[in-house]
Protein backbone atom coordinates (compact mmCIF):
# COMPACT_ATOMS: atom_id res chain seq x y z
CA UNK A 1 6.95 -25.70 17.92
CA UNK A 2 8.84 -23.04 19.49
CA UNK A 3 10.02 -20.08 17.01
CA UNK A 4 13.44 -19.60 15.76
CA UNK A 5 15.15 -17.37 17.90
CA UNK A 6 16.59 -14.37 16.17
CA UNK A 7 19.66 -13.71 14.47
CA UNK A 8 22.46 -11.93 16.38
CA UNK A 9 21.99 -9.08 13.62
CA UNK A 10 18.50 -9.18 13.52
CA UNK A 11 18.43 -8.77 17.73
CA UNK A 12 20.70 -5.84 17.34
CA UNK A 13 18.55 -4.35 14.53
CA UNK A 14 15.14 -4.66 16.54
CA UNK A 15 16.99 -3.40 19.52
CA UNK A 16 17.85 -0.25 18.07
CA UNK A 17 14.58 0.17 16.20
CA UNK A 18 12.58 0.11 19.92
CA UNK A 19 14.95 2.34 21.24
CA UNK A 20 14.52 4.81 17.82
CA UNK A 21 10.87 4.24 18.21
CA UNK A 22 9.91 7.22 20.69
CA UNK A 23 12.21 9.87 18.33
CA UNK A 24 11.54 8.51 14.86
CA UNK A 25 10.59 12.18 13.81
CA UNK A 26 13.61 13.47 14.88
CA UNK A 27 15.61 10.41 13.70
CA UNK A 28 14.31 11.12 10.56
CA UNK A 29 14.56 15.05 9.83
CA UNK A 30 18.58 14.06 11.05
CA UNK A 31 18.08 11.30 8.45
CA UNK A 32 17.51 13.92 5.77
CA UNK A 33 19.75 16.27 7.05
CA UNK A 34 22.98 14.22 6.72
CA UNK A 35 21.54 13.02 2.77
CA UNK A 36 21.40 16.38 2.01
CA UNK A 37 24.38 17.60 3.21
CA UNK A 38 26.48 15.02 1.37
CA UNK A 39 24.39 15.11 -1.62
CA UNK A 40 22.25 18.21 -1.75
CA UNK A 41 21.75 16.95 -5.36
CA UNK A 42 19.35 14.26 -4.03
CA UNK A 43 17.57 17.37 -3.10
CA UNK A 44 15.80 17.32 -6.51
CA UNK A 45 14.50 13.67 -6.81
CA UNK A 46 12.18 15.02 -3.51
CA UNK A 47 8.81 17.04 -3.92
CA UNK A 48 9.66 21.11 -2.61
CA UNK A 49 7.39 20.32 0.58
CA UNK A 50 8.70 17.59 2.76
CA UNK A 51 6.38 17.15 5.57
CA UNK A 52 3.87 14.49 3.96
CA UNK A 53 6.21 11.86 2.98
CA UNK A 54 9.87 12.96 4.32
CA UNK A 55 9.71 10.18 6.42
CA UNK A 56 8.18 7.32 3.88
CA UNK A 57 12.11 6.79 2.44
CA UNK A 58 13.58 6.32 6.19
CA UNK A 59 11.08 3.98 7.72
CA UNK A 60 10.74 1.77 4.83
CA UNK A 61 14.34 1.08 5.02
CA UNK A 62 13.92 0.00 8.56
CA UNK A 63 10.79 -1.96 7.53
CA UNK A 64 13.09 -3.81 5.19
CA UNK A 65 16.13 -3.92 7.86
CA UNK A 66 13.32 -5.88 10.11
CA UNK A 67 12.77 -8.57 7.76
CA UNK A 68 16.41 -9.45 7.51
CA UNK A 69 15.81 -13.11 8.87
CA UNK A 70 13.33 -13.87 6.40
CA UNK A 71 14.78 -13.59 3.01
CA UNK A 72 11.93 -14.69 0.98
CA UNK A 73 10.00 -11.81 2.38
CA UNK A 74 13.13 -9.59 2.38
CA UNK A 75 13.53 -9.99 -1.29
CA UNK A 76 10.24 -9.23 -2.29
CA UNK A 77 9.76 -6.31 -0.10
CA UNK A 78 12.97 -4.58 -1.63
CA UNK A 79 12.71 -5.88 -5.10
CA UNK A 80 9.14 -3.76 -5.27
CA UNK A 81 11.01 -0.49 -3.51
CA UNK A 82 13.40 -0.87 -5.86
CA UNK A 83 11.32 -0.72 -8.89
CA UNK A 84 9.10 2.12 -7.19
CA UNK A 85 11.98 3.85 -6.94
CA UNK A 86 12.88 4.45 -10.41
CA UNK A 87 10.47 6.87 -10.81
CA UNK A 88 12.40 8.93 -8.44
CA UNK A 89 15.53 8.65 -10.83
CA UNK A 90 17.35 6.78 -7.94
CA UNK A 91 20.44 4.99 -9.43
CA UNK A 92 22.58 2.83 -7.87
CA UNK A 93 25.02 5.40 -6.99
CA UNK A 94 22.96 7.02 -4.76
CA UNK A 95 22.30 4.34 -2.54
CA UNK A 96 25.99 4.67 -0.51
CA UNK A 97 24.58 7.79 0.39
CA UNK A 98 21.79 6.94 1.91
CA UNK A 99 22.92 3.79 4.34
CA UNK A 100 25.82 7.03 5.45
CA UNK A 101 22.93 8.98 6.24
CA UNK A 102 20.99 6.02 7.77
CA UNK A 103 23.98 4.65 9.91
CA UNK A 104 24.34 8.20 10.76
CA UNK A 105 20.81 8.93 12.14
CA UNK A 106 20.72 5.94 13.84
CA UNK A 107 23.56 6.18 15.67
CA UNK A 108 22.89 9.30 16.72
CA UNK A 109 19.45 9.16 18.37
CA UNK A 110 19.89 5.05 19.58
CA UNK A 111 23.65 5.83 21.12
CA UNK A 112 22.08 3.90 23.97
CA UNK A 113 22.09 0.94 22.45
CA UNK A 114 24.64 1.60 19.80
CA UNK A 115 28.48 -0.75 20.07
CA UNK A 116 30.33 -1.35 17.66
CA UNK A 117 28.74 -4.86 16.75
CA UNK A 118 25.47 -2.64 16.25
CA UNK A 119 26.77 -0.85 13.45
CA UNK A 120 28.45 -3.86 12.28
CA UNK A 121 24.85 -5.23 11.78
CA UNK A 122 23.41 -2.25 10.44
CA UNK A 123 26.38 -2.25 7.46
CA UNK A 124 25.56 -5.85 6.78
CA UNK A 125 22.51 -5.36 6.33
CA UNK A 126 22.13 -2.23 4.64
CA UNK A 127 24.81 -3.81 1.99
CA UNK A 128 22.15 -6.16 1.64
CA UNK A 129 19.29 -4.27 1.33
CA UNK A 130 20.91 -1.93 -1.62
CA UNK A 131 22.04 -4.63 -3.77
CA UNK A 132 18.51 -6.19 -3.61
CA UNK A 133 17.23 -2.99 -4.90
CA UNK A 134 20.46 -2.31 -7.24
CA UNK A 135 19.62 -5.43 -8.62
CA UNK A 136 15.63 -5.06 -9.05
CA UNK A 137 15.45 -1.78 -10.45
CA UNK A 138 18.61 -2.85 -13.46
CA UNK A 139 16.37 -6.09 -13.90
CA UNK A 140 12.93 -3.83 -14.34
CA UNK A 141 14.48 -1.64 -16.66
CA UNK A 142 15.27 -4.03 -19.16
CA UNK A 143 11.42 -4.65 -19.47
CA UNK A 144 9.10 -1.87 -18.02
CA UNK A 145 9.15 1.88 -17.81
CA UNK A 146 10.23 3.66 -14.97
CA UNK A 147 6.52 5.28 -15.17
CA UNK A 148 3.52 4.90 -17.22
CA UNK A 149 1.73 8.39 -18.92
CA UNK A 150 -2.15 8.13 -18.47
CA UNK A 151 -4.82 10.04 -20.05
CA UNK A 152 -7.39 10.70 -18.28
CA UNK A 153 -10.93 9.65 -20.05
CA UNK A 154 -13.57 10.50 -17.47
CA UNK A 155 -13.85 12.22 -14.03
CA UNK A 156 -17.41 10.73 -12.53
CA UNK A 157 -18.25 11.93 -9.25
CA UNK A 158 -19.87 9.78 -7.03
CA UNK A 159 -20.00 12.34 -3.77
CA UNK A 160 -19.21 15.45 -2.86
CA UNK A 161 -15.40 14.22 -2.51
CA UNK A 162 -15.43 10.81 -4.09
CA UNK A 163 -14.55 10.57 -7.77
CA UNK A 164 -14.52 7.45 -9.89
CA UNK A 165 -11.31 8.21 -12.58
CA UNK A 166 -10.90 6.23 -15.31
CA UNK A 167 -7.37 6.43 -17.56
CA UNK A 168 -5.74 4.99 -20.73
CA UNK A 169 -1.88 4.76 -20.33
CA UNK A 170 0.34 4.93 -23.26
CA UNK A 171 1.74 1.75 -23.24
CA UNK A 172 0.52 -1.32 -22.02
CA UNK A 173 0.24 -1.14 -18.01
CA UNK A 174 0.60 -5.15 -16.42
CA UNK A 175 -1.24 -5.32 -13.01
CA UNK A 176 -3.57 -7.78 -11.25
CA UNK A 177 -6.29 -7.33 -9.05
CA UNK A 178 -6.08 -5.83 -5.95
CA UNK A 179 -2.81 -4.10 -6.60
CA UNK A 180 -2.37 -0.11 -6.19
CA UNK A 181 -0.01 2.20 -8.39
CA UNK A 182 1.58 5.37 -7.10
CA UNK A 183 0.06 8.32 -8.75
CA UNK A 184 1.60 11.50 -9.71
CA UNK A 185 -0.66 14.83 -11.25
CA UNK A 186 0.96 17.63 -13.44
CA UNK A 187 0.18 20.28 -10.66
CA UNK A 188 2.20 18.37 -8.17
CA UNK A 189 5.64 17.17 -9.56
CA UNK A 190 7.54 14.97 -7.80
CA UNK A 191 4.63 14.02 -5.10
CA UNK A 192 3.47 10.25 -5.31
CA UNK A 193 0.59 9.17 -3.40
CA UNK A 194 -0.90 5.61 -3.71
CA UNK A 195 -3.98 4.14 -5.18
CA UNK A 196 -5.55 0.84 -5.42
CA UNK A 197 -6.80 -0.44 -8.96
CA UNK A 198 -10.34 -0.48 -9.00
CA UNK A 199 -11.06 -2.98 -11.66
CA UNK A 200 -9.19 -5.92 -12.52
CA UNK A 201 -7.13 -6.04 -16.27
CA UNK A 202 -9.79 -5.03 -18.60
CA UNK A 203 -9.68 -5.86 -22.46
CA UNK A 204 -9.76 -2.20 -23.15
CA UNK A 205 -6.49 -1.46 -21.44
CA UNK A 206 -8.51 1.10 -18.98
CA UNK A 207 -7.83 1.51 -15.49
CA UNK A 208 -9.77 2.64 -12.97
CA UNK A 209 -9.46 4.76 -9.42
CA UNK A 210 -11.87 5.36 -6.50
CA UNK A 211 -9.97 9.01 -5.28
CA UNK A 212 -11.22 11.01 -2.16
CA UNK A 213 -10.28 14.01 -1.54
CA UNK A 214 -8.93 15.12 1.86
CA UNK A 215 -8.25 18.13 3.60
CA UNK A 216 -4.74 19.54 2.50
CA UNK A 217 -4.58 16.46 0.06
CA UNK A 218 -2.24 17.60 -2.54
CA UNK A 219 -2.46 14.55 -5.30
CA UNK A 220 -6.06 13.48 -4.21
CA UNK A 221 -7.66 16.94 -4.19
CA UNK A 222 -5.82 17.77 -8.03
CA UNK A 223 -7.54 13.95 -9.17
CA UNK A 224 -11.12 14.99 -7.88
CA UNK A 225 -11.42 18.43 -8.54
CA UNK A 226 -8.77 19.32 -11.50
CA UNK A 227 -7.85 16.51 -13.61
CA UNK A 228 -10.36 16.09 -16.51
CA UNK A 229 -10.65 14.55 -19.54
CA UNK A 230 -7.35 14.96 -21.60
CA UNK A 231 -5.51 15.69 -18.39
CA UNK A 232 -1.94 13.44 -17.97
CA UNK A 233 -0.93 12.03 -15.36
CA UNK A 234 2.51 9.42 -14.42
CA UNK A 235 1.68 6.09 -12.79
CA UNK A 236 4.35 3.88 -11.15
CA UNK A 237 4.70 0.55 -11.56
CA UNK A 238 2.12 -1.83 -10.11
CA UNK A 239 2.91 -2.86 -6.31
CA UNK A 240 1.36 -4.92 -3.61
CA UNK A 241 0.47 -8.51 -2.52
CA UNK A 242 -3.59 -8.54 -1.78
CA UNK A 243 -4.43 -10.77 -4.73
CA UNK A 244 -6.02 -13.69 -5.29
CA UNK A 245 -4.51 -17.28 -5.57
CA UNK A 246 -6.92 -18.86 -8.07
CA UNK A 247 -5.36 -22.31 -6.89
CA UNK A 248 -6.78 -22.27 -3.82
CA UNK A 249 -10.32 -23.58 -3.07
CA UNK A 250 -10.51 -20.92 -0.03
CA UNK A 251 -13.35 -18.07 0.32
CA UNK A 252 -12.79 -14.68 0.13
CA UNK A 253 -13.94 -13.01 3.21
CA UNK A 254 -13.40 -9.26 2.12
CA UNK A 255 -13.27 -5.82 4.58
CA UNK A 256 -13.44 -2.55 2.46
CA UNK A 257 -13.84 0.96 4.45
CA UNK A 258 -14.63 3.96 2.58
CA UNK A 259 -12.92 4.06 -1.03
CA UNK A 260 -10.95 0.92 0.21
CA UNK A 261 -13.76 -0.99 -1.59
CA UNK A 262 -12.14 -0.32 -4.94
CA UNK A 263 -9.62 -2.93 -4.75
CA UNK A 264 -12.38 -5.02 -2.95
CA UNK A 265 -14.35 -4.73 -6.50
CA UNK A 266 -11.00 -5.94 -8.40
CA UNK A 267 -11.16 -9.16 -6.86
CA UNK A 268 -14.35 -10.20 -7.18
CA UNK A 269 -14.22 -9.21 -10.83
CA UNK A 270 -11.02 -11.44 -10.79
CA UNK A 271 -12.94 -14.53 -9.27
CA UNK A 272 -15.55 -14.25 -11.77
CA UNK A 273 -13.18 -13.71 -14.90
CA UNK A 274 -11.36 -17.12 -13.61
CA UNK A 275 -14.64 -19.31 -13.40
CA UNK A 276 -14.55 -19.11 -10.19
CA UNK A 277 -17.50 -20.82 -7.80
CA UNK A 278 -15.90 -20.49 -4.60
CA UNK A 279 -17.73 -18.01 -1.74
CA UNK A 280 -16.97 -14.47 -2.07
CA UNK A 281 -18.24 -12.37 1.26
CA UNK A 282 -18.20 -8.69 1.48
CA UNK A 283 -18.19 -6.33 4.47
CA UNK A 284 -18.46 -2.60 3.27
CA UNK A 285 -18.04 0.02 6.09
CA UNK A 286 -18.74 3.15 6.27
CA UNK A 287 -19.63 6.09 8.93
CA UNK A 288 -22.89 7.41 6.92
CA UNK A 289 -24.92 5.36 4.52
CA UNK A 290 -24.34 8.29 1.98
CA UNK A 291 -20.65 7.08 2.35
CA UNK A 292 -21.63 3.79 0.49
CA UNK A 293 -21.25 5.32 -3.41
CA UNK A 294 -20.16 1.66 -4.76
CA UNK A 295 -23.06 -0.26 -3.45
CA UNK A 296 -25.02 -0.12 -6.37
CA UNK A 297 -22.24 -1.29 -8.15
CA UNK A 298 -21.71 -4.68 -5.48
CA UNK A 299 -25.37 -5.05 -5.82
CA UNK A 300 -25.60 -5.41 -9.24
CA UNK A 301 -22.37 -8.14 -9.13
CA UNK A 302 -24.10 -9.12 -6.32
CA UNK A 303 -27.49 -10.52 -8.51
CA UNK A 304 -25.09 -11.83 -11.49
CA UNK A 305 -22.89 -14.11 -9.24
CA UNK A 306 -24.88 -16.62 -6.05
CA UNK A 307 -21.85 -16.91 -4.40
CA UNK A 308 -20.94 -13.15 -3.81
CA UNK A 309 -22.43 -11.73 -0.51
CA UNK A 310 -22.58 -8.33 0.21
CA UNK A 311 -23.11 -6.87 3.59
CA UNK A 312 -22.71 -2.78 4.46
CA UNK A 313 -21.99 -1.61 7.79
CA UNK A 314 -22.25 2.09 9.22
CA UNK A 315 -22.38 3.97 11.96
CA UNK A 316 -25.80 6.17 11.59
CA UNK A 317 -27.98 2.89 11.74
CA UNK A 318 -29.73 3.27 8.29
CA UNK A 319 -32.68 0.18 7.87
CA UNK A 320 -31.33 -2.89 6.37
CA UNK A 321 -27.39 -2.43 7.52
CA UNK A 322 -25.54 -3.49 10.31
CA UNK A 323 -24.01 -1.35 13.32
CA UNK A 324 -20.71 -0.80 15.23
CA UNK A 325 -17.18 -1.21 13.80
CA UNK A 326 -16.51 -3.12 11.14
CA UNK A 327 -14.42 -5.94 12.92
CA UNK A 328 -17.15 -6.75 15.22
CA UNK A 329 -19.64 -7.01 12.48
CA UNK A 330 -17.66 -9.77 10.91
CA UNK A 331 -16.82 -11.68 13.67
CA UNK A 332 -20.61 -12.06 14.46
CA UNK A 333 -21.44 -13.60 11.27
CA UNK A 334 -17.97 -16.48 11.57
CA UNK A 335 -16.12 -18.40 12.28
CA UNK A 336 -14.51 -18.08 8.76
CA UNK A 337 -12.36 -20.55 8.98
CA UNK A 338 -12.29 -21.57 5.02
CA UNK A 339 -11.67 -18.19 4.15
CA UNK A 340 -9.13 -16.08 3.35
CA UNK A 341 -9.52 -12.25 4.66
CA UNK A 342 -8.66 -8.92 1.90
CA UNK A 343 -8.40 -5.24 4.55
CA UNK A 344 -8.57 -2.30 2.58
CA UNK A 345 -9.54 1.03 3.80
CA UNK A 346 -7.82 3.20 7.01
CA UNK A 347 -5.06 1.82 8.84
CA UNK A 348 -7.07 1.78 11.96
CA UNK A 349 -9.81 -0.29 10.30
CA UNK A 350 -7.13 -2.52 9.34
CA UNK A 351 -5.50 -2.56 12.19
CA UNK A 352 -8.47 -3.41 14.24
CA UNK A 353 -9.67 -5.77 11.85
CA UNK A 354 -6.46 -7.77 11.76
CA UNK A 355 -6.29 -8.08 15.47
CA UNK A 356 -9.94 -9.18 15.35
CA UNK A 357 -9.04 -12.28 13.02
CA UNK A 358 -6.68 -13.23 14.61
CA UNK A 359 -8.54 -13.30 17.91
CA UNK A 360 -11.34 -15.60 16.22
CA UNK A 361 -8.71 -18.37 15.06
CA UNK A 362 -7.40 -16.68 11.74
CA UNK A 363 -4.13 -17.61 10.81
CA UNK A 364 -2.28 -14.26 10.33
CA UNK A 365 -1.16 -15.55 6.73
CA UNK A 366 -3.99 -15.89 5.44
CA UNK A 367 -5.01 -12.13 6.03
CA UNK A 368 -4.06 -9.72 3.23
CA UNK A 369 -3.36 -5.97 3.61
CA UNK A 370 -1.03 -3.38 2.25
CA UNK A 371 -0.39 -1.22 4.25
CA UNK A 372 2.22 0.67 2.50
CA UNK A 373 3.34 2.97 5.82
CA UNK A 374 0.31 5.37 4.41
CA UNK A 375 -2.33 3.17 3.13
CA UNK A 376 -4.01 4.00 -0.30
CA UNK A 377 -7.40 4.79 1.04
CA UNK A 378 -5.03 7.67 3.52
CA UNK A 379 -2.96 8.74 0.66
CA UNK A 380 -2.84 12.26 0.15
């Protein structure tokens, strides 16, 4: 069956996103510059350093703007921006200001493309777009925090820039497997970065992070080497899609890369805590065997549960591992055509991994991944 052609708005949306493409930096500092102008107030809900995430606000709107023939996945995009959001302080009022400042950028660096009917498309479906969010974040707030306050209880680390952090929040914090939370540390207000759960919902109410820390990393390098025991720290509201449907009879064929493996360990602690029997298959990558500080950890889950496989991959050919990229290591050891596939770990694993699948005959919906612009396992 042929697909369904596009919608008149949604050609002149993806037209003027191509021709944005080659600027988008530029697009975006403009972006800024207009919000700013009209509401240098909006200044303040933004960390004093723009240049790591300046442009996470602007693109995800035109993520969202892409999606605007598929409402189902429209709605649930938006609905989790919008309840992110609050931990900005974004209220509704400040969302005419930015769609000005987005019509505004665009129009400036696509005037190529740009007629009237363009912005006509752009209005209708910015209008849209807000009022999904409007109405997510007034929902949310009748029910859940705008953030969470989390102790930290331990700081265990695993390498010389891996650490495992576990925290107690002061309320109850609702999550499932293989969903990440935006992080924010006392010595870095107002900067979020993302991080996947790496436990599933545990009777003690602890949660659990995997946290490396990278060069210039402002949140990750504060988690690994500052926060301690006693140290507070905000947590958004859960967010993404890479769980588990415990209705479905299908494997698990999972791809974890460097501290991508935490959410990796969530679900398979989620298929056991359902009763689960069904096959559970593991590829951990990484570029040095010393890389691989969870393995013991798999291994042991490994011995408790026959249908949990674990294979590690890396690139310094240790005994007992396997070689090359990651991708290519799973396709030798398909087809997996009962499976569905869990990517966590760089967006170029991810990337090549997804292209890999569905080269070998996966369906693309039944391969999960958030990649949230900056994935967690890149999150500063």
């Amino acid at each position: 069956m042929d697909a369904k052609p596009p919608s008149p708005d949604a050609f002149l949306i993806r037209r003027t996103m191509d021709e944005i493409a080659p600027v988008a930096d530029k697009a975006t500092s403009y972006f800024y510059a207009l919000l700013f102008l009209r509401r240098p107030d909006l200044r303040d809900l933004f960390p004093a350093a723009m240049e790591a995430q300046r442009d996470r606000l602007f693109r995800a709107l035109l993520a969202a703007a892409d999606r605007i023939d598929d409402p189902g996945a429209l709605t649930e995009y938006l609905a989790q921006l919008g309840r992110g959001h609050r931990k900005y302080g974004t209220q509704a009022h400040d969302y005419p200001a930015l769609g000005e400042a987005l019509i505004g950028a665009l129009s400036r660096y696509a005037s190529a493309v740009w007629t009237a009917q363009t912005e006509a498309a752009w209005v209708r479906a910015y209008t849209v777009i807000s009022q999904i969010m409007i109405d997510a974040a007034a929902a949310d707030e009748k029910t859940a925090p705008a953030w969470w306050s989390a102790e930290v209880v331990s700081n265990e680390r695993r390498t010389r820039d891996v650490a495992v952090l576990t925290v107690r929040t002061d309320q109850p914090y609702p999550f499932l497997a293989g969903q990440y939370a935006a992080v924010e540390t006392p010595w870095w207000p107002r900067v979020w970065r993302h991080y996947s759960f790496a436990s599933a919902p545990r009777a003690d109410g602890l949660l659990t992070f995997h946290v490396r820390a990278v060069p210039a990393g402002w949140v990750s390098n504060a988690l690994v080497n500052r926060a301690a025991p006693g140290s507070v720290i905000r947590l958004g509201p859960p967010a993404g899609t890479m769980t588990v449907d415990h209705a479905s009879a299908s494997g698990l064929l999972c791809l974890g890369g460097g501290t991508g493996i935490a959410p990796i360990r969530a679900l398979v602690e989620d298929v056991a805590a359902h009763g689960d029997r069904r096959s559970v298959d593991i590829f951990y990558g990484a570029r040095h065997a010393a890389d691989l500080y969870d393995l013991d950890t798999l291994l042991q889950m490994k011995a408790r549960h026959p249908w949990l496989s674990v294979r590690t991959v890396v690139s310094d050919t240790p005994p007992d591992a396997l070689t090359g990229p990651l991708p290519d290591a799973v396709e030798e050891f398909g087809p997996w055509e009962t499976h569905d596939a869990y990517l966590s770990g760089p967006p170029g694993m991810i990337r090549s991994s997804v292209d890999t699948l569905v080269r070998i005959g996966m369906p693309s919906h039944r391969i999960r991944h958030d990649l949230v612009h900056e994935l967690v396992s890149a999150a500063k």
